[in-house]
Protein backbone atom coordinates (compact mmCIF):
# COMPACT_ATOMS: atom_id res chain seq x y z
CA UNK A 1 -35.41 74.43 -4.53
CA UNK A 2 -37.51 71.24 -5.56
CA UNK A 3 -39.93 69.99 -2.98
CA UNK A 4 -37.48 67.22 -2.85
CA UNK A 5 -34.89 68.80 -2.42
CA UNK A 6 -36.08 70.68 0.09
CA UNK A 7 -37.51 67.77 2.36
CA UNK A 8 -33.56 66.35 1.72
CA UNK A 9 -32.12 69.43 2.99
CA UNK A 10 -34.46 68.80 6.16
CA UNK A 11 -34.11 65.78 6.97
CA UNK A 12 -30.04 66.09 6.42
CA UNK A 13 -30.26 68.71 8.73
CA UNK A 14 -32.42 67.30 11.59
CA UNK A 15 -29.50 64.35 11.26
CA UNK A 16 -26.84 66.74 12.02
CA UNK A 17 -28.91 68.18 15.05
CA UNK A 18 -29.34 65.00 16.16
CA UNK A 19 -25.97 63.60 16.30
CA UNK A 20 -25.03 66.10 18.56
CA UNK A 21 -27.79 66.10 21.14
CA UNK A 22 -26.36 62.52 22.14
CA UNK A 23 -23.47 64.87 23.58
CA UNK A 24 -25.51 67.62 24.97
CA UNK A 25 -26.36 68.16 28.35
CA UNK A 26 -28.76 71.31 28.02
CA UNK A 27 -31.39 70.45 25.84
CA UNK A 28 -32.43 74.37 25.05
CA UNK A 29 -29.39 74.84 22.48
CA UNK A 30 -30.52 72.21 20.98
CA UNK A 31 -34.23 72.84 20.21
CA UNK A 32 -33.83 76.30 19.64
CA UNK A 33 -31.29 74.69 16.56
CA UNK A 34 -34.80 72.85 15.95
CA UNK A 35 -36.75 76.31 15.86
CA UNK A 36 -34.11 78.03 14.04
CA UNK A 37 -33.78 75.17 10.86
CA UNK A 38 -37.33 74.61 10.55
CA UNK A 39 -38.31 78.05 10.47
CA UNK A 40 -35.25 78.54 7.64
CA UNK A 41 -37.04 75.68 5.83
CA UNK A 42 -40.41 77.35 6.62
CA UNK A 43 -39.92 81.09 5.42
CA UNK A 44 -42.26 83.41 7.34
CA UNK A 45 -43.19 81.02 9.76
CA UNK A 46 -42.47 81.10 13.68
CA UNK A 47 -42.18 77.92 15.75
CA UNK A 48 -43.56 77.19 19.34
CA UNK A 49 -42.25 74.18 21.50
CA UNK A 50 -44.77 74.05 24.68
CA UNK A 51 -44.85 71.09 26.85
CA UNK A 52 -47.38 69.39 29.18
CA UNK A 53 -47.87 69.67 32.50
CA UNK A 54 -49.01 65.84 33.11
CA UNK A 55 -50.79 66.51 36.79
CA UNK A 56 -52.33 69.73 35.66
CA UNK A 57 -53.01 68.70 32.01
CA UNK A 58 -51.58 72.35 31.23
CA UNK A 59 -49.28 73.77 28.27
CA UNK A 60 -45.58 75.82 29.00
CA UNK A 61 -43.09 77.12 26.93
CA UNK A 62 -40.32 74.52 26.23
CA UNK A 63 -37.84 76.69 24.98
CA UNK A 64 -37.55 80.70 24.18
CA UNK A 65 -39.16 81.47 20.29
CA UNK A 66 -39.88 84.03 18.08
CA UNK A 67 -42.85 84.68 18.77
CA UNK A 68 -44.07 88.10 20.53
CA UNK A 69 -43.68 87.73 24.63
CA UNK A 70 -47.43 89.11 25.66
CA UNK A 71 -48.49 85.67 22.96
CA UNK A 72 -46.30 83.97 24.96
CA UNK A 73 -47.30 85.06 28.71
CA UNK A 74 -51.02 85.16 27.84
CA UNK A 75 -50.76 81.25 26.34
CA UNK A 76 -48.64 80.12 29.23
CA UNK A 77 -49.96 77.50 31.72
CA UNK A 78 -53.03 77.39 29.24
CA UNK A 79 -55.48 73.99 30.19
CA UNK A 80 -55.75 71.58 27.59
CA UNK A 81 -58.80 70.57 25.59
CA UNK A 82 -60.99 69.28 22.83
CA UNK A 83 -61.54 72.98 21.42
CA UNK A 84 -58.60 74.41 22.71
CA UNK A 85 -56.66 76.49 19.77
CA UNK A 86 -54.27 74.16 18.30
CA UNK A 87 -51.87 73.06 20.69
CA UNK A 88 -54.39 73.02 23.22
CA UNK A 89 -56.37 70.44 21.29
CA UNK A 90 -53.33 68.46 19.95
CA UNK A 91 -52.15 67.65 22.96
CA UNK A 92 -55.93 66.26 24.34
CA UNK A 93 -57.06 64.86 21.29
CA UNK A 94 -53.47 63.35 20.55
CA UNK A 95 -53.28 64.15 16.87
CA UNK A 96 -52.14 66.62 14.88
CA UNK A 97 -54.52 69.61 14.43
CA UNK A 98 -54.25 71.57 11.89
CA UNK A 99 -55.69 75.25 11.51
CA UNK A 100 -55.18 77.01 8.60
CA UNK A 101 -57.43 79.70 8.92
CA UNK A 102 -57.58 81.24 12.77
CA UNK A 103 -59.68 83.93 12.05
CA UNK A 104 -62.48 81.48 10.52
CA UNK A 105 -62.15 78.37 13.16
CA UNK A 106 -64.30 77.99 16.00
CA UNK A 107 -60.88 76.55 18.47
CA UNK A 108 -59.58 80.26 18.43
CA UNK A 109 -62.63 82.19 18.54
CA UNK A 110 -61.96 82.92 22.30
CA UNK A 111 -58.40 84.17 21.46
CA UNK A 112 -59.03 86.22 18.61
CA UNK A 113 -58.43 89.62 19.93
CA UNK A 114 -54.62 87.75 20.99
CA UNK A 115 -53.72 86.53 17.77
CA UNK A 116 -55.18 90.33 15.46
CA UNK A 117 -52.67 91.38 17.65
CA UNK A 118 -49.73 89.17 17.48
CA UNK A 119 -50.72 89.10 13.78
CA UNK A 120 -50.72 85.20 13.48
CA UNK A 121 -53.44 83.90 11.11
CA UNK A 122 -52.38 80.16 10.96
CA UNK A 123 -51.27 77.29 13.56
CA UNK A 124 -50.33 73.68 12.47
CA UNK A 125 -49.34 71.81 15.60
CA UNK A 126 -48.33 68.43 16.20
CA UNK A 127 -48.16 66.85 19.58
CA UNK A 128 -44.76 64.95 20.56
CA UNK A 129 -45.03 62.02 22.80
CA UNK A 130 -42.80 59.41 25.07
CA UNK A 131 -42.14 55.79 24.16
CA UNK A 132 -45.21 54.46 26.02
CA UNK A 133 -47.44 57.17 23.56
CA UNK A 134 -47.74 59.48 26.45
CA UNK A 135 -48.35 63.25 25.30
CA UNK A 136 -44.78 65.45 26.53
CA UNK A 137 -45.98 68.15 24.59
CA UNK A 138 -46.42 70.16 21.38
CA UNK A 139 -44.54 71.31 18.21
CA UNK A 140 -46.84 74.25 16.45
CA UNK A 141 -45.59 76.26 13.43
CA UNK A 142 -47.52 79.85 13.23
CA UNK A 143 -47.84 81.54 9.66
CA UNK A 144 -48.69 85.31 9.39
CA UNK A 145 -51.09 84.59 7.21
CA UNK A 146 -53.93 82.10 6.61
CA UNK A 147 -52.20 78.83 5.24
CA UNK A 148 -52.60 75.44 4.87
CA UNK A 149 -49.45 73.43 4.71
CA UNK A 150 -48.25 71.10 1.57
CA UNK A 151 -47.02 67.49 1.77
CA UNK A 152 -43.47 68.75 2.41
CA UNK A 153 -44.91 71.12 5.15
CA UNK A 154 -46.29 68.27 6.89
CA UNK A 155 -43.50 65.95 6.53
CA UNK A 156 -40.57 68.64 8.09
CA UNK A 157 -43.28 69.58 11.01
CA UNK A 158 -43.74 65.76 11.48
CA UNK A 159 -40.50 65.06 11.86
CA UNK A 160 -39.24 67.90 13.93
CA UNK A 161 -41.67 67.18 16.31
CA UNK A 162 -40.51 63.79 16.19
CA UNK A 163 -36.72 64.74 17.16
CA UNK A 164 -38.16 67.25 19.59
CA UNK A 165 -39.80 63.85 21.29
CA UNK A 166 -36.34 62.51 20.92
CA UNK A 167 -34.62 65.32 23.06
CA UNK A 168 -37.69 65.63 25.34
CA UNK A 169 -37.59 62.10 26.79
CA UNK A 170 -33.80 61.74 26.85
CA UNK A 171 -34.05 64.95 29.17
CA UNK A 172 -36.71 62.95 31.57
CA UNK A 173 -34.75 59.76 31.38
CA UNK A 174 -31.46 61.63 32.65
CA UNK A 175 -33.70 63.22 35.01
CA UNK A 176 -34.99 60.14 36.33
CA UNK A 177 -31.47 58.21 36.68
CA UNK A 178 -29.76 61.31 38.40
CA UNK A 179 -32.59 61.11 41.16
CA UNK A 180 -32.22 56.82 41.44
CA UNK A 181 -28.64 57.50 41.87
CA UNK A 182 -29.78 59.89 44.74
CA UNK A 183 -32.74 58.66 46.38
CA UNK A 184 -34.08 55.58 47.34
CA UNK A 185 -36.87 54.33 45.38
CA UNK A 186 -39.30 53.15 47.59
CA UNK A 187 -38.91 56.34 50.51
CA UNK A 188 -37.97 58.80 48.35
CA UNK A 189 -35.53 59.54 50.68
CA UNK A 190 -31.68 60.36 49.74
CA UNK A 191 -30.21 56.84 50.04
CA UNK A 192 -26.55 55.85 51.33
CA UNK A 193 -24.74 56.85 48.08
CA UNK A 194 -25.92 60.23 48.66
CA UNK A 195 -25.23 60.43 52.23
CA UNK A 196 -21.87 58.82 52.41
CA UNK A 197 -20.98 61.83 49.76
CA UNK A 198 -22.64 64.57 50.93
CA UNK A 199 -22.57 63.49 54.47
CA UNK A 200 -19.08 64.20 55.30
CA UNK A 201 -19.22 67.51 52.80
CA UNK A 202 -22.21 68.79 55.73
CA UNK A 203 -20.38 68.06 58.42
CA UNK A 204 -16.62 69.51 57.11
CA UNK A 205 -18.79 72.57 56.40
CA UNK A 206 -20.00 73.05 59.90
CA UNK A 207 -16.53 72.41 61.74
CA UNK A 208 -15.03 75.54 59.21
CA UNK A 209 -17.38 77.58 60.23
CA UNK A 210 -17.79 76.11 64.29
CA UNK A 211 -21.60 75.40 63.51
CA UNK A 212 -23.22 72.76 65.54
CA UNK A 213 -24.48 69.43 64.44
CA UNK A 214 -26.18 66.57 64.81
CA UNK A 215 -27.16 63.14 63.46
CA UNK A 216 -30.09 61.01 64.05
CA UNK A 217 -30.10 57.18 63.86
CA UNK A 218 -33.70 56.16 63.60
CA UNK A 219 -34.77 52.57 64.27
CA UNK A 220 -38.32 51.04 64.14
CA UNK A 221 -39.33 48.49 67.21
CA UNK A 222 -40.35 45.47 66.05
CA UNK A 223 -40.61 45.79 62.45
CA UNK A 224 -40.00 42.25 61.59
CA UNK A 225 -43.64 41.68 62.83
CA UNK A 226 -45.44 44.21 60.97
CA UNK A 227 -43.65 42.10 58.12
CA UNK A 228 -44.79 38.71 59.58
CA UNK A 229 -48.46 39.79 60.74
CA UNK A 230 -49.28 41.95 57.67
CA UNK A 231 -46.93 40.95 54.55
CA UNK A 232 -44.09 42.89 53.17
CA UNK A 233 -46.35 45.29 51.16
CA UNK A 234 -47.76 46.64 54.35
CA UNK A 235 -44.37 47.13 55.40
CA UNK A 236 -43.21 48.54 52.61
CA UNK A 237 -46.26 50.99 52.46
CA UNK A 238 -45.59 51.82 56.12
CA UNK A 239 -41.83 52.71 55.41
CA UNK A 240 -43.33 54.67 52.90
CA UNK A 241 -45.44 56.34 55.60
CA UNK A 242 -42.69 56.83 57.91
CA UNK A 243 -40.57 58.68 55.04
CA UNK A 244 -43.41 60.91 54.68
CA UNK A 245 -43.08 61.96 58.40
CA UNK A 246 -40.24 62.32 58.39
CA UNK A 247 -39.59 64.88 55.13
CA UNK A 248 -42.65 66.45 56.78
CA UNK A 249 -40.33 67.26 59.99
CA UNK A 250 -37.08 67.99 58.34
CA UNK A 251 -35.49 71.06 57.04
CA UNK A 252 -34.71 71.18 53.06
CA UNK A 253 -30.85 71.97 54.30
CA UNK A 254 -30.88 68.75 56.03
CA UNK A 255 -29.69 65.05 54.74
CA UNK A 256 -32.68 62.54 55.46
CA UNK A 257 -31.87 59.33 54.08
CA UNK A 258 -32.68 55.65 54.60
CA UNK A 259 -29.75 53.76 56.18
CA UNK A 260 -31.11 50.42 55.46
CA UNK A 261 -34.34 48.19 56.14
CA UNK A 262 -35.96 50.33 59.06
CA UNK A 263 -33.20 52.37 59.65
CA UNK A 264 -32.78 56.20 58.84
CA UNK A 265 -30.53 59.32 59.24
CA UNK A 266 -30.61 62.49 59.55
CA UNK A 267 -27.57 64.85 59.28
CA UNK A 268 -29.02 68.56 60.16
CA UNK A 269 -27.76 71.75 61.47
CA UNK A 270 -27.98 72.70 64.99
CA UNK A 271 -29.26 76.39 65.72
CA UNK A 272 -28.69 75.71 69.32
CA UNK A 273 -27.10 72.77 70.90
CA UNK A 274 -30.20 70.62 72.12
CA UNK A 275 -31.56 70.83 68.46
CA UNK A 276 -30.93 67.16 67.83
CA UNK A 277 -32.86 66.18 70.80
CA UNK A 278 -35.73 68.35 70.18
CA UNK A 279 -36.09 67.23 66.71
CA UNK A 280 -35.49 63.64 67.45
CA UNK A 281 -38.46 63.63 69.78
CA UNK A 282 -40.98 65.61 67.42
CA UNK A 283 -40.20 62.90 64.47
CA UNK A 284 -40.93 60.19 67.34
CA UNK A 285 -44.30 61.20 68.23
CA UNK A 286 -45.09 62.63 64.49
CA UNK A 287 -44.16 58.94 63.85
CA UNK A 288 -45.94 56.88 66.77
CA UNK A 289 -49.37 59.32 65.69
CA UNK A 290 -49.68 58.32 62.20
CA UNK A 291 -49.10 54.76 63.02
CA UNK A 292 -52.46 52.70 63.36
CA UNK A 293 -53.38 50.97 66.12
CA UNK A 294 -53.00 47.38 65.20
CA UNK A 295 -49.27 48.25 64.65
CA UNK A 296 -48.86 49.85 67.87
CA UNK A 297 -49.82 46.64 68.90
CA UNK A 298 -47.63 44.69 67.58
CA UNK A 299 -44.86 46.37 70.06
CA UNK A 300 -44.27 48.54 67.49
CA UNK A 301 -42.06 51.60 68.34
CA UNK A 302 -39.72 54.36 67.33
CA UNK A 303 -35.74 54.14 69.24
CA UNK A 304 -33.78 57.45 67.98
CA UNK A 305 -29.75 58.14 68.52
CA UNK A 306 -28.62 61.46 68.66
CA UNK A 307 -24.96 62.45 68.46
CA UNK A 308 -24.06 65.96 68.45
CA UNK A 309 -20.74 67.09 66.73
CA UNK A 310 -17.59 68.60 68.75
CA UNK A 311 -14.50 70.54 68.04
CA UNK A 312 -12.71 67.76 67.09
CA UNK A 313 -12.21 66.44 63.90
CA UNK A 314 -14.69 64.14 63.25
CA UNK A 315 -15.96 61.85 60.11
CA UNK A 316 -19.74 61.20 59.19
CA UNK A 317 -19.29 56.89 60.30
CA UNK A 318 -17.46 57.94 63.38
CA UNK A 319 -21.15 59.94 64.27
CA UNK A 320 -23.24 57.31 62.67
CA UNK A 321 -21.37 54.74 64.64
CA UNK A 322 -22.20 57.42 68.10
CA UNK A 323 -25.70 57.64 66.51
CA UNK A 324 -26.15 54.28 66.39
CA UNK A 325 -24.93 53.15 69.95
CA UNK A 326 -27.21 55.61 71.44
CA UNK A 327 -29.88 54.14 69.88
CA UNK A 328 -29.25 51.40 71.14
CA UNK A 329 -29.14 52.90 74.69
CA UNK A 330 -32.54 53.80 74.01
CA UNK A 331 -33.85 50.68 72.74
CA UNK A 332 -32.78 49.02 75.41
CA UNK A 333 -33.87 51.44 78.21
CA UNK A 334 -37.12 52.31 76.29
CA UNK A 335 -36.16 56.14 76.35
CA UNK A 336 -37.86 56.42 72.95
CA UNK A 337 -34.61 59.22 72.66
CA UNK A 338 -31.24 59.07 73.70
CA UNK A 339 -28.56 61.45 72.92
CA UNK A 340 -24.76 61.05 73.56
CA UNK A 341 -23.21 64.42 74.53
């Protein structure tokens, strides 16, 4: 086969991969159908997908290869830089780095004794990145022997790393849409989609199996004036605040989501029956202590609504709607707490 013909045959392939990833929902199958066709392209090579770590500028295997598991463990989690191997240095230096002698090239010198062993003697790796040019991660192709790679070479590397970026960011995106249709963007709490779905799921769950329940219905005093007196980014940033407390206080089997403006709820499972209560009050003063003093002075304040769940059968609104008039008992009365047995 022709150099031509053989870049044809790679690119008509990547196509075909391609037009089925738009289907896919696991990415895996579909770059290891990446590994697979560009090491059939690439006889005697072995391909490595790693991606980055963003926060700890670190490498991680993207998808199972061919390569032998101790390479594998001992490369995993490795830090990126200037002089890092291959992939290592790609992904800092944000070009392709090509090594086509390991034994000879000062990047590998530390890892020497890893690759004799694994028997690889040449890496050519190519970092993938997002729309906005952001390094995801890299695409290296390993040769048992010292090599450099021809125009072709370069070209079916290039553009399997290319489709790889293709995959990689249609995986965050769907990542990023399933949690906005789940959480609210500026808490990070669940929002009311979520609850009003999951809510009454929770609750159904614990009147099958006779556990007790209960829901909060939080309310901040005098938020309007934290608005006025401040500015709406100061509120915003202390609703922020607030939704920090208050995943701080809550279980990761409980449902904390925002309700609205400067409301919240919380649907959570009782292990005794004045659970609600107890954990209504601890999110109060957790709240009220990480709230500065010139919003305390405002009038600022924390009224919580606790209903508790019976033997009958009862709906998530029918509890929010208990929730809520309690709260209101204790706005009114300035119990900080109220809960409606």
């Amino acid at each position: 086969m022709t150099h031509h013909q053989l870049l044809l045959s790679a690119h008509r392939r990547f196509n075909q991969v391609l037009s089925g990833l738009a289907l896919s929902v696991d990415i895996h199958p579909f770059l290891s159908t990446v590994i697979s066709s560009v090491e059939e392209f690439l006889p005697g090579s072995k391909v490595s997908i790693l991606t980055l770590n963003r926060e700890t500028n670190t490498l991680h295997c993207g998808v199972k290869n061919n390569l032998p598991d101790f390479y594998n463990d001992a490369i995993e989690g490795v830090e990126i830089g200037e002089n890092v191997g291959s992939c290592g240095a790609a992904a800092y230096l944000k070009k392709a780095v090509i090594v086509e002698n390991i034994n000879t090239h000062q990047n590998w010198q530390p890892y020497l004794a890893l690759t004799q062993k694994a028997d690889l003697h040449a890496c050519w790796s190519v970092p993938f990145c997002d729309a906005h040019n952001n390094v995801m991660g890299t695409f290296a192709i390993y040769h048992h022997e010292p090599k450099a790679p021809s125009e072709t070479e370069r070209e079916i590397v290039n553009v399997a790393a290319l489709i790889t970026s293709v995959a990689m960011e249609k995986r965050e995106l769907e990542a990023k849409l399933r949690y906005s249709a789940t959480h609210d963007e500026l808490t990070g709490l669940f929002n009311r989609t979520y609850l009003n779905n999951m809510g009454d799921s929770f609750i159904s769950l614990c009147l099958r199996k006779n556990l007790n329940c209960s829901i909060l219905f939080i309310d901040l005093n005098n938020f309007k004036h934290v608005n006025d007196k401040f500015g709406h980014d100061n509120g915003d940033t202390l609703l922020s605040q607030i939704a920090g407390v208050i995943k701080q206080q809550t279980r990761s089997s409980d449902i904390a989501a925002r309700f609205g403006g400067d409301e919240f709820i919380i649907v959570m499972e009782n292990t005794n029956g004045r659970d609600g209560e107890t954990v209504a009050k601890r999110i109060q003063n957790a709240i009220l202590d990480s709230v500065s003093s010139d919003i305390l002075a405002l009038g600022f304040g924390v009224s919580i609504g606790v209903a508790m769940i019976n033997n009958e059968q009862q709906s998530l609104n029918k509890l929010i709607n208990i929730a809520d008039q309690a709260m209101y008992h204790a706005k009114r009365n300035h119990l900080g707490v109220y809960c409606k047995h």
